[in-house]
Protein backbone atom coordinates (compact mmCIF):
# COMPACT_ATOMS: atom_id res chain seq x y z
CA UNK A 1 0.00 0.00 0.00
CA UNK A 2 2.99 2.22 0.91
CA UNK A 3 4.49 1.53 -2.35
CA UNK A 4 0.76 2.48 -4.08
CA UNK A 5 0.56 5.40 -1.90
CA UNK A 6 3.91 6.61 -3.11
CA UNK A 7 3.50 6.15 -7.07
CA UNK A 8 0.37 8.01 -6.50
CA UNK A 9 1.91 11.17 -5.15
CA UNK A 10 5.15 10.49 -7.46
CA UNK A 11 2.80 10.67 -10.71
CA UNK A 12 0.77 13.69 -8.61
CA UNK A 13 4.12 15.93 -8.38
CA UNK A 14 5.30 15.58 -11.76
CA UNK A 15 1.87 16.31 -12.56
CA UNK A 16 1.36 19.52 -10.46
CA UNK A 17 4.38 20.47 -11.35
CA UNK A 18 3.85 21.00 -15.41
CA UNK A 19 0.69 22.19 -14.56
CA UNK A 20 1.31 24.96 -11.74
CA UNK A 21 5.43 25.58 -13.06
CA UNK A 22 4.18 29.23 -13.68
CA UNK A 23 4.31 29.79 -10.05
CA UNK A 24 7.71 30.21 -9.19
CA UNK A 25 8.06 32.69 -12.29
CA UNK A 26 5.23 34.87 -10.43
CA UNK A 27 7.58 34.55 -7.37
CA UNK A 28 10.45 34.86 -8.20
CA UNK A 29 10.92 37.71 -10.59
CA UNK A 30 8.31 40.12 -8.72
CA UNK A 31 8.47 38.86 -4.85
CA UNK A 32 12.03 39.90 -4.94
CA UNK A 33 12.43 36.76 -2.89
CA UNK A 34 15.74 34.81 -2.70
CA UNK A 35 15.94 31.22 -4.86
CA UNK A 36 16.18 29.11 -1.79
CA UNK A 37 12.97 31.01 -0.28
CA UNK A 38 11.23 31.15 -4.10
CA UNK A 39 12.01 27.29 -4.27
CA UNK A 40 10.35 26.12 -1.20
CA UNK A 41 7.45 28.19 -1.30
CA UNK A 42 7.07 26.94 -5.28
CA UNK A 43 6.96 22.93 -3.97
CA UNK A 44 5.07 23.75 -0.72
CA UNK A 45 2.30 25.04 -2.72
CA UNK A 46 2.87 22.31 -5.32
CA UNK A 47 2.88 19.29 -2.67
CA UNK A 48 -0.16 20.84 -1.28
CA UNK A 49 -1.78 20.51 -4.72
CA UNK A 50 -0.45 17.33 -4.90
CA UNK A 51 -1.54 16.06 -1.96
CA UNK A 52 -4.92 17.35 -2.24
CA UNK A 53 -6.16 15.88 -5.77
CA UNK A 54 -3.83 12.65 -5.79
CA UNK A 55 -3.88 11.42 -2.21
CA UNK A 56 -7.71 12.19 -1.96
CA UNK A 57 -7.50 10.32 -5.38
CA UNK A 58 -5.66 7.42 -3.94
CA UNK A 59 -7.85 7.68 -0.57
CA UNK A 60 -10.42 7.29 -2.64
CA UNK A 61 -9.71 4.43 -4.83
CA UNK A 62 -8.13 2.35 -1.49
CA UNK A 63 -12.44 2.44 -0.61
CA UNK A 64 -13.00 1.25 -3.96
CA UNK A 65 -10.58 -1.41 -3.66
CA UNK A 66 -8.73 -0.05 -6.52
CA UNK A 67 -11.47 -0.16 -9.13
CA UNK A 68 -10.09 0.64 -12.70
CA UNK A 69 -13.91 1.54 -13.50
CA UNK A 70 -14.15 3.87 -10.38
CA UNK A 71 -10.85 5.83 -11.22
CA UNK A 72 -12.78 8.59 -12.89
CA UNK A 73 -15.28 9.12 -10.21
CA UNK A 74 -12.40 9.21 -7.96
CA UNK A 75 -10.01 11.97 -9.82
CA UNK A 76 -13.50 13.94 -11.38
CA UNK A 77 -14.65 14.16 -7.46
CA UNK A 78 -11.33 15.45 -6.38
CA UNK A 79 -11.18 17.90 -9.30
CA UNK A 80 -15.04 19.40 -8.45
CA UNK A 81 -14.18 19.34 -4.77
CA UNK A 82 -10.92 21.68 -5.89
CA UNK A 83 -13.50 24.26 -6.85
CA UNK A 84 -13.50 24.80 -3.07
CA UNK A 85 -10.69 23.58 -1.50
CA UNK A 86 -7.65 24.02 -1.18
CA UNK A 87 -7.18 27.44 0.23
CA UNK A 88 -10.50 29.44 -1.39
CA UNK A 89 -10.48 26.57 -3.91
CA UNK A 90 -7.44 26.25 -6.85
CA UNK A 91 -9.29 24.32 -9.95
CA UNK A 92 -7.15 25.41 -12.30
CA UNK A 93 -7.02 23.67 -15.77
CA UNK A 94 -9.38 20.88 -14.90
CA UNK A 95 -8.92 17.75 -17.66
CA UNK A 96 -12.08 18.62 -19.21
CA UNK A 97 -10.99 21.75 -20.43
CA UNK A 98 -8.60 19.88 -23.25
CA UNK A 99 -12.27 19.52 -24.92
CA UNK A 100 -11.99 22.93 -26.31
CA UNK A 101 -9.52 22.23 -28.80
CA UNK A 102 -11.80 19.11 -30.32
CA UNK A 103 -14.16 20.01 -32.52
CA UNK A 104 -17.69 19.34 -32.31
CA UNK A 105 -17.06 17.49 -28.71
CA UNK A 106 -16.29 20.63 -27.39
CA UNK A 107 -19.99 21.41 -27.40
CA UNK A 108 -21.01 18.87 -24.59
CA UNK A 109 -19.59 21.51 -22.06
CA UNK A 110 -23.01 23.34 -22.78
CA UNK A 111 -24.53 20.05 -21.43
CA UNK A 112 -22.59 18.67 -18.38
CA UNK A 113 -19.95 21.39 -17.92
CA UNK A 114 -15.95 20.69 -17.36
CA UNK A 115 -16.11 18.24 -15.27
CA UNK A 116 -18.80 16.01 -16.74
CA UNK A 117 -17.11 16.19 -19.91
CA UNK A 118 -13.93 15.29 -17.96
CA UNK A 119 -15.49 12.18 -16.61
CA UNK A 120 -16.95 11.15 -19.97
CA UNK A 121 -13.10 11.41 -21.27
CA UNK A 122 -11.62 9.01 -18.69
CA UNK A 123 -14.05 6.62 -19.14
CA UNK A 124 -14.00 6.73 -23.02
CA UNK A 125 -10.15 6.10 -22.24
CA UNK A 126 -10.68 3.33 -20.30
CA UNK A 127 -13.24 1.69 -22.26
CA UNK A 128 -11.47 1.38 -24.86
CA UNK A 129 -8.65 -1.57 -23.64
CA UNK A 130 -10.92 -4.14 -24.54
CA UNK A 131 -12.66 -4.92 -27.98
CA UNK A 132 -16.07 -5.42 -26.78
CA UNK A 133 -16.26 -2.27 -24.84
CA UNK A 134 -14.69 -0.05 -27.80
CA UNK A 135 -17.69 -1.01 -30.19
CA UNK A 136 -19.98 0.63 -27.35
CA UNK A 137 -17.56 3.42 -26.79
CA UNK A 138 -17.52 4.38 -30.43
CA UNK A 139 -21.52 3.83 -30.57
CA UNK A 140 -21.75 6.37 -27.71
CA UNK A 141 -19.06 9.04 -29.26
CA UNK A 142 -21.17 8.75 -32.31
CA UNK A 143 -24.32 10.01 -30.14
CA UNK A 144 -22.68 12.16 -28.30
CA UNK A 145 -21.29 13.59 -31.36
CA UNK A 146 -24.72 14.01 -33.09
CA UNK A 147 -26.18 15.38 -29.80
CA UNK A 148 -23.35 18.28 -30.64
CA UNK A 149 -24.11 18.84 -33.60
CA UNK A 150 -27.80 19.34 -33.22
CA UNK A 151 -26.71 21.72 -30.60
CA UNK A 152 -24.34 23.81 -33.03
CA UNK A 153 -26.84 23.95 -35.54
CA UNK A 154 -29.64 25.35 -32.89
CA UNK A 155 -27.22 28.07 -31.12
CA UNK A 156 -26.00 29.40 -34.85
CA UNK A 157 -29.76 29.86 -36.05
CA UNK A 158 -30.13 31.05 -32.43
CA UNK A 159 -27.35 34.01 -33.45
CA UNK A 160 -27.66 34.38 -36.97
CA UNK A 161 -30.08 37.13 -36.59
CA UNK A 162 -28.23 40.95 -36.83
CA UNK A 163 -30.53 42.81 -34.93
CA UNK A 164 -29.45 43.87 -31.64
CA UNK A 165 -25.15 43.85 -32.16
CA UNK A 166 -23.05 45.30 -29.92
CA UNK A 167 -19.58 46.54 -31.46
CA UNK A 168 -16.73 45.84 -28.83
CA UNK A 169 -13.23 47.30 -28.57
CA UNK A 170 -10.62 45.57 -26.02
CA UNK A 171 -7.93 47.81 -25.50
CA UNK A 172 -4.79 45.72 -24.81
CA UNK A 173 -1.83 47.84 -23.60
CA UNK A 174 0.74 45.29 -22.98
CA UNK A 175 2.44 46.98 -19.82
CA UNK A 176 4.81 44.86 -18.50
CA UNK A 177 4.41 43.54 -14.98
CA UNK A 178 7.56 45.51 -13.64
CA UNK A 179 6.59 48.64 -14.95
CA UNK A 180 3.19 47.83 -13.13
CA UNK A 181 4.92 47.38 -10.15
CA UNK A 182 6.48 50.77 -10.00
CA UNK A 183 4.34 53.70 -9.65
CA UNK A 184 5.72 56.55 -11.41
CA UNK A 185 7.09 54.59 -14.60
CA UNK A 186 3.26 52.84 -14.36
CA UNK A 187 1.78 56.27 -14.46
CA UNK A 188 4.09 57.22 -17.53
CA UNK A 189 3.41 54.25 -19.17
CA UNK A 190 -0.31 54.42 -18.76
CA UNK A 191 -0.61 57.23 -20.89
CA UNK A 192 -0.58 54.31 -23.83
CA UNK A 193 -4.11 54.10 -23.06
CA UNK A 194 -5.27 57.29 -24.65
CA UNK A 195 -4.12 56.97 -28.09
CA UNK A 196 -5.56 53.25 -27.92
CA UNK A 197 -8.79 54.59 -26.27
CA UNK A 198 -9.17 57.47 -28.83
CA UNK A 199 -9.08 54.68 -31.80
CA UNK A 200 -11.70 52.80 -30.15
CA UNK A 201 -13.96 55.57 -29.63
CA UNK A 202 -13.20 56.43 -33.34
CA UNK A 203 -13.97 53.19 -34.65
CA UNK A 204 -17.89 54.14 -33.35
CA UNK A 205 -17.78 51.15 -30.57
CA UNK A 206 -20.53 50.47 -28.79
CA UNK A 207 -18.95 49.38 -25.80
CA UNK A 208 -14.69 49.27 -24.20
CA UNK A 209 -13.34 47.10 -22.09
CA UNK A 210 -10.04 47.40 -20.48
CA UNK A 211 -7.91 44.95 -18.33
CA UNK A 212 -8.10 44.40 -15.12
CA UNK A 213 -6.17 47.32 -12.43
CA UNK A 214 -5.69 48.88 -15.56
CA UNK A 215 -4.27 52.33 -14.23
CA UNK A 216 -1.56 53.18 -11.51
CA UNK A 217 -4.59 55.47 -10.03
CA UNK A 218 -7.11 54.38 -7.24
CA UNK A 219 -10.74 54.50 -8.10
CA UNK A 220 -10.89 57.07 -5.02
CA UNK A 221 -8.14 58.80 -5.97
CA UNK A 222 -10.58 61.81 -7.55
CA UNK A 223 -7.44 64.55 -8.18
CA UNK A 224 -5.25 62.07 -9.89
CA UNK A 225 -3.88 64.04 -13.63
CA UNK A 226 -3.72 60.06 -14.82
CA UNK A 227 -7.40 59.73 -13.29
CA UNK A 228 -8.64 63.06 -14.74
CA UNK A 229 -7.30 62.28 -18.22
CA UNK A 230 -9.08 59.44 -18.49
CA UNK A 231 -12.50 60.74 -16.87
CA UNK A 232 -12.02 63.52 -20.00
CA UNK A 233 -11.74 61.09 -22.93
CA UNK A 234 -14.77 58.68 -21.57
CA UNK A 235 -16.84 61.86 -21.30
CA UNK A 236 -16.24 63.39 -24.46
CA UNK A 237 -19.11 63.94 -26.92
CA UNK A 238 -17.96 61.25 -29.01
CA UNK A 239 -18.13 58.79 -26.47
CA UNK A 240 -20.96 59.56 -24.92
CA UNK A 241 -23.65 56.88 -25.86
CA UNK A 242 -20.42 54.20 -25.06
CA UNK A 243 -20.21 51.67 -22.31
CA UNK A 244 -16.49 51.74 -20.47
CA UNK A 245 -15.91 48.50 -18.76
CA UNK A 246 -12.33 48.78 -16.96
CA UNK A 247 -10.31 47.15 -13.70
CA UNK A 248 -9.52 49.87 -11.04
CA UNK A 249 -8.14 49.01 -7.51
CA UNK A 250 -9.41 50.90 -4.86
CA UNK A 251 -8.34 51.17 -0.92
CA UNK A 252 -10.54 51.69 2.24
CA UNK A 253 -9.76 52.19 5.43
CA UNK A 254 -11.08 50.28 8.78
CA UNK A 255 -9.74 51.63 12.29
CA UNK A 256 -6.55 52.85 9.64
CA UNK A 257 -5.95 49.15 8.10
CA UNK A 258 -6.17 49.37 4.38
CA UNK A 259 -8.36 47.67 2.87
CA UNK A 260 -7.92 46.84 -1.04
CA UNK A 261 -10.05 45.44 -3.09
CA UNK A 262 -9.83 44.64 -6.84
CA UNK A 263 -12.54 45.65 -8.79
CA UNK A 264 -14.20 46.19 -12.01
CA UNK A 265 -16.34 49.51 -12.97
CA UNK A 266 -18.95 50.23 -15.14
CA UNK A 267 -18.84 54.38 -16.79
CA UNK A 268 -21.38 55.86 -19.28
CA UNK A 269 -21.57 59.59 -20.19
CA UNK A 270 -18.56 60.14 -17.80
CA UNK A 271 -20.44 58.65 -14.39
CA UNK A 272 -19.61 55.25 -13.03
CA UNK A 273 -23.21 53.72 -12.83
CA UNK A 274 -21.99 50.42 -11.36
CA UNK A 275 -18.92 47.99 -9.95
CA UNK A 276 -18.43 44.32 -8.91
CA UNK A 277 -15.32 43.46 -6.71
CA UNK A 278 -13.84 39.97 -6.87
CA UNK A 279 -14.58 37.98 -4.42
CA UNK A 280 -12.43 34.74 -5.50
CA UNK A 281 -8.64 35.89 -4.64
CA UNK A 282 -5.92 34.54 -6.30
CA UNK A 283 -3.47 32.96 -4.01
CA UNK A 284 -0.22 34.62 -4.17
CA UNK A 285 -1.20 37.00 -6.11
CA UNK A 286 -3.50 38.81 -4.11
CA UNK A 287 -3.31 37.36 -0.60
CA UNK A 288 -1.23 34.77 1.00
CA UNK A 289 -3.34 31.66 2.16
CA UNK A 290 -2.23 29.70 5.15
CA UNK A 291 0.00 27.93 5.93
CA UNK A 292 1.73 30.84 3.93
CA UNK A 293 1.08 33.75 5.67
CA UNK A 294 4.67 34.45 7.31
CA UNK A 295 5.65 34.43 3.53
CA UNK A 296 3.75 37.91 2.99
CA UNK A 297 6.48 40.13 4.61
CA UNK A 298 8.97 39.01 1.79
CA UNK A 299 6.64 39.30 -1.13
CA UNK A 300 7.17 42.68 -2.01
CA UNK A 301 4.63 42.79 -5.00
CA UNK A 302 1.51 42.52 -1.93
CA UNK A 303 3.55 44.78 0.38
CA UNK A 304 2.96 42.61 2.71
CA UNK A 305 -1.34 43.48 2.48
CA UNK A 306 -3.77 40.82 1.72
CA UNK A 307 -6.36 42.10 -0.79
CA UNK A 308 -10.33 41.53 0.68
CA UNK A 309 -13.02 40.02 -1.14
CA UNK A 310 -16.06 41.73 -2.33
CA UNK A 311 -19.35 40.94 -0.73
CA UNK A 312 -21.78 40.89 -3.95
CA UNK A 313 -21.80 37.97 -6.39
CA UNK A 314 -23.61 40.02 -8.33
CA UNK A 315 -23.35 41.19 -12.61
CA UNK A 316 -22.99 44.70 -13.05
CA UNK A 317 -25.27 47.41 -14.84
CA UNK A 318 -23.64 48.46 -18.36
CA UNK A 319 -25.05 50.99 -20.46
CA UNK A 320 -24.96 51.23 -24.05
CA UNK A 321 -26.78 53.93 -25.67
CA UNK A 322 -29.18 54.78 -23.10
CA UNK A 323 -30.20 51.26 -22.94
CA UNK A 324 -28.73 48.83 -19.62
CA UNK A 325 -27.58 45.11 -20.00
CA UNK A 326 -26.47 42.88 -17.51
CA UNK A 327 -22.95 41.97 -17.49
CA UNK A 328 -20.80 38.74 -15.64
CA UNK A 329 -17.82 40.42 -14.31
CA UNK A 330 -15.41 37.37 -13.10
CA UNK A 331 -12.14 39.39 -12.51
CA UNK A 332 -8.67 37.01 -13.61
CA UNK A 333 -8.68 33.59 -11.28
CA UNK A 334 -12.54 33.60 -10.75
CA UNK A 335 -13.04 32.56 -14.21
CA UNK A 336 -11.39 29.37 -13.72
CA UNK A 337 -14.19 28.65 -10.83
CA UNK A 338 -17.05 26.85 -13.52
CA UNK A 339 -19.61 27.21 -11.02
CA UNK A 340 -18.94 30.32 -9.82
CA UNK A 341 -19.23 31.70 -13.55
CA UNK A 342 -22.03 30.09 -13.99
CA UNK A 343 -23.91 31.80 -11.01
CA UNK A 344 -22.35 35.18 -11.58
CA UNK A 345 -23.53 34.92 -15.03
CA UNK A 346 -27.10 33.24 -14.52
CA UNK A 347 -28.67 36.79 -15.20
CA UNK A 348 -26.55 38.31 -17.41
CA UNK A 349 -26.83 39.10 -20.96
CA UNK A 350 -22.70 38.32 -21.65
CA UNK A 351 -19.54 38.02 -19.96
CA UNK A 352 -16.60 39.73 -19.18
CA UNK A 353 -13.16 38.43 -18.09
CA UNK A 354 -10.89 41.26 -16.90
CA UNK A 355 -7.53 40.09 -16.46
CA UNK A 356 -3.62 40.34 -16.83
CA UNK A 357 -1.11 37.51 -17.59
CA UNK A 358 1.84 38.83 -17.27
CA UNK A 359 2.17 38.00 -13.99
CA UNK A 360 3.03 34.71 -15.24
CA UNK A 361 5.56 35.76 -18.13
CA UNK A 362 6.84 33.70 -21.44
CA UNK A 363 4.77 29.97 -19.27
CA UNK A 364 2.22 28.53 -20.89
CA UNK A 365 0.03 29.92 -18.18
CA UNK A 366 -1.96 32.73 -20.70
CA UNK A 367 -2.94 29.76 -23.14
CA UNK A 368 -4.01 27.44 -20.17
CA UNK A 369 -6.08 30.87 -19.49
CA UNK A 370 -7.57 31.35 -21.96
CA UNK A 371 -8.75 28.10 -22.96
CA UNK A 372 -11.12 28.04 -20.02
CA UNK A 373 -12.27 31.44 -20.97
CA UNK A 374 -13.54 29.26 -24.14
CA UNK A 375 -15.06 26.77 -21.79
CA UNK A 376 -16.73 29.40 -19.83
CA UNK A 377 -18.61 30.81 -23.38
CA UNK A 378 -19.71 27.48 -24.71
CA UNK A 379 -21.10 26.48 -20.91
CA UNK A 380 -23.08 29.10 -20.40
CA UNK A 381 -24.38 30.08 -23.56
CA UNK A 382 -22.98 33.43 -23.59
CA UNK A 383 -20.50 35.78 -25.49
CA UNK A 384 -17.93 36.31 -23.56
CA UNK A 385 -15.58 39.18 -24.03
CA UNK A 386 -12.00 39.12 -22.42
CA UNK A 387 -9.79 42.26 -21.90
CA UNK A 388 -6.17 40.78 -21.00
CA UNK A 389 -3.07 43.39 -20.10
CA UNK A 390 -0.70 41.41 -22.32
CA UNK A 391 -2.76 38.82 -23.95
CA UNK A 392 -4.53 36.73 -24.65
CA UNK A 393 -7.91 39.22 -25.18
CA UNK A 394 -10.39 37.87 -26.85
CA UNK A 395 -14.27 38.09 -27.75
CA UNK A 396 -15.80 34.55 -27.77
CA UNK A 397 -18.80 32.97 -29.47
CA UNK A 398 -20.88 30.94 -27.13
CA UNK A 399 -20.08 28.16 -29.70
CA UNK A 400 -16.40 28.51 -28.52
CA UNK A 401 -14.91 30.54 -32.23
CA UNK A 402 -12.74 33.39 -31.65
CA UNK A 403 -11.17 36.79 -32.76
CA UNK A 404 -7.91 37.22 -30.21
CA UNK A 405 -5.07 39.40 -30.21
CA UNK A 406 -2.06 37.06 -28.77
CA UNK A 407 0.60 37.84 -26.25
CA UNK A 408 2.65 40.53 -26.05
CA UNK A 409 1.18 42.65 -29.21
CA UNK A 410 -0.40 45.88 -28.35
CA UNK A 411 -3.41 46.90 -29.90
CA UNK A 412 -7.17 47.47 -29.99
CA UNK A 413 -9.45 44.54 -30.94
CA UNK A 414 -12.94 44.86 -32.20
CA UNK A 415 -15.71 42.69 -33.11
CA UNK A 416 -19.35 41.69 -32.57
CA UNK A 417 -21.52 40.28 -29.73
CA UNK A 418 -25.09 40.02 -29.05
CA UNK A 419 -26.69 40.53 -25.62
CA UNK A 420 -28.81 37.65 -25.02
CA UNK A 421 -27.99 34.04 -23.81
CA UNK A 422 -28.48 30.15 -25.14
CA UNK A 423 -30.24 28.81 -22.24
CA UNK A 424 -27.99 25.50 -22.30
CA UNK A 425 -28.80 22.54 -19.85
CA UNK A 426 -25.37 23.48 -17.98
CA UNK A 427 -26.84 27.21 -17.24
CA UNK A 428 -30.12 25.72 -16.21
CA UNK A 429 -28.83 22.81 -14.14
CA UNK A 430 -24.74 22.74 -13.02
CA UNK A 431 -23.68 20.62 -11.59
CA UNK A 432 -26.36 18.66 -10.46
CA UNK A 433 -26.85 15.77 -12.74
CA UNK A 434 -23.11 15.35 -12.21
CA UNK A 435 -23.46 14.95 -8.79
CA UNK A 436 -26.28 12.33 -9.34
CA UNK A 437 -23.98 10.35 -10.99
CA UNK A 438 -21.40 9.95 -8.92
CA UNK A 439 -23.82 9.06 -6.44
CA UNK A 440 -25.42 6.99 -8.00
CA UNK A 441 -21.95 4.82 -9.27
CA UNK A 442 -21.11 4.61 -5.99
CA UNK A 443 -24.55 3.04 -4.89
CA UNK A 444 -24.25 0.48 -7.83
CA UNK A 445 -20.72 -0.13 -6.67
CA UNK A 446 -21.15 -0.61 -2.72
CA UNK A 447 -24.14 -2.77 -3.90
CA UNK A 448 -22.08 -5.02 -5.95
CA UNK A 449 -19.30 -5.48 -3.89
CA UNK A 450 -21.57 -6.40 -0.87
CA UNK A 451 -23.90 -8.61 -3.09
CA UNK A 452 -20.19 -10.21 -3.82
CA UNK A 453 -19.26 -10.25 -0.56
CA UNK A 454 -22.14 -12.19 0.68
CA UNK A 455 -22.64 -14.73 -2.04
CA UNK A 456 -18.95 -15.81 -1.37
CA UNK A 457 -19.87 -15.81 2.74
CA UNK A 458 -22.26 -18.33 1.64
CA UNK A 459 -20.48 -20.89 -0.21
């Protein structure tokens, strides 16, 4: 068992460790810790991940007598459970997600979400070591495969009407993280905004979304130049039947502790008319989780201040030419949380994913982004527009097609949405038929194995 035990976090670490790598880029090149320090915080974090999914894995599977069949209930419970735990929950780059780059398969997420898709995977890979079992695996991919076609041929005769298009610009600045990170070359650098802002308003967009904290000024901060500037060019004639969409930070204060919060606002005609703060922190990034917290004193990029969570899952009001829709605001990490999004955006008319990569540098991190921002769209129906500091942004069909501008270009990308949503069974029912499942294999398993157990007691 020890042995078992052992392959089972061996395989875990190797695999945490191509998928989470990105993490000691983050802190190491702007915690300004040492490498020994940067090292052991990197596998801490990794071990915990580790031990998490693939010992509650093995845990698992040691009930289920080590069940070949039972494997994927095992690892897809582990990776659902990961939407809340560890820390605030870390489900980054669940296995389902790999669906988005198959075509036509890639529509079951608007069915049974990530994780249902993830278990069908695993099972379709298991199924398929025998002969007998691969004739009834390929019967059922041939279903499922009609089932997603049907459903692309409803949702595009569900969009192909023009009425009611909303022209988008994503402004993309591509300001490097250590610019960010200092305030007076960040307010210099900022000014790249205006030229990109003044093109977008130009190109008669209907709405403009820009990254997440994407100015060196605090939402509060009402006599900032930076601040003023931009409060001028949103209110100018010319813009003033356009939405503005963009990520501001903002500090308050409770018996003097500061108290930041990361946030997205919502400006029309030169008033901000609504805001949504993010409530799902990114470790690291934004606060230090335990058993971490002594770390925050050396991570220079926090200061050594945990950011607070908003108190409103809630979308936000935008306004587009006098007329207000209903946007999903999940700000960075919370779009990686599939049922989070999927709540935050039950009432909304589309989504949008403020955000900035580089953080995470020349990793593989942005891609592994960005493909769940194309699992988010095709769950829950929706457009789904994505303003990323330096890439990938992107404006997503709820069918999953999309118009990006890639990493490290600067620029302003436009195209088309429209404001209303595909109900698909995922928006109207989660998780829950998931969840049924998994129950419900491990009632038909526990019955077996007893039924088994006491036919064999009675020979």
């Amino acid at each position: 068992m020890k042995k078992r035990l052992s392959l089972y976090l061996g395989i875990g670490f190797i695999y945490s460790f191509c998928c989470y790598y990105w993490i000691f880029y983050t802190l190491y090149k702007f915690g300004e810790m040492n490498i020994a320090l940067t090292i052991s915080l990197s596998l801490l974090f990794i071990v915990s991940v580790d031990i998490f999914q693939f010992g509650g894995v093995y845990l698992l599977q040691k009930i289920y007598n080590f069940n070949i069949y039972m494997f994927p209930i095992s690892w897809i419970s582990m990776e659902y459970l990961r939407e809340f735990f560890p820390f605030d929950g870390f489900p980054w780059y669940p296995i389902g997600t790999t669906v988005v780059h198959i075509p036509l398969f890639k529509y079951l997420l608007a069915f049974v979400g990530v994780y249902g898709v993830g278990l069908l995977m695993m099972y379709v890979f298991i199924a398929f070591k025998s002969k007998k079992q691969s004739i009834i695996v390929l019967s059922i991919l041939l279903t499922l495969g009609a089932v997603s076609y049907f459903y692309k041929e409803h949702a595009k005769s569900f969009y192909q009407d023009k009425k009611s298009l909303i022209k988008v610009a994503v402004i993309q600045p591509d300001i490097k993280e250590n610019i960010k990170l200092n305030y007076i070359q960040f307010e210099k650098e900022s000014l790249v905004y205006f030229p990109l802002l003044e093109k977008a308003i130009s190109q008669k967009s209907n709405l403009v979304v820009l990254p997440e904290s994407a100015f060196p000024f605090l939402y509060s901060d009402y006599e900032d130049p930076v601040r003023e500037l931009f409060m001028y060019y949103i209110s100018k004639n010319e813009a003033s039947k356009i939405g503005f969409v963009v990520g501001l930070v903002d500090i308050r204060y409770k018996n003097n502790k500061p108290l930041p919060t990361n946030s997205a606002y919502s400006f029309y005609n030169g008033n901000m008319i609504d805001y949504y703060s993010k409530i799902k922190l990114l470790p690291f990034g934004e606060y230090m989780p335990y058993p971490f917290k002594f770390a925050k004193r050396f991570f220079e990029a926090i200061n050594g201040i945990d950011f607070v969570p908003g108190k409103s899952q809630k979308p936000i009001n935008v306004e587009i030419d006098n007329k207000i829709y209903k946007a999903a605001v999940p700000i960075c990490f919370e779009l990686d949380f599939s049922s989070y999004v999927r709540t935050l955006a039950k009432h909304s008319d589309f989504i949008i994913n403020l955000t900035n990569d580089d953080w995470f540098g020349p990793t593989l991190e942005p891609y592994e982004h960005n493909d769940q921002a194309i699992a988010r769209a095709i769950e829950n129906g929706a457009y789904l527009i994505r303003a990323n500091n330096s890439g990938i942004s992107a404006i997503i069909s709820p069918l999953g097609e999309e118009k990006t501008l890639g990493v490290g270009k600067k620029g302003v990308l436009t195209g088309y949405i429209k404001p209303y949503k595909i109900n698909t069974p995922f928006d109207m029912y989660g998780y829950k038929p998931l969840i049924l499942v998994i129950l419900g294999a491990n009632i038909f398993y526990f019955y077996k194995f007893w039924a088994f157990r006491k036919r064999h007691q009675n020979i």
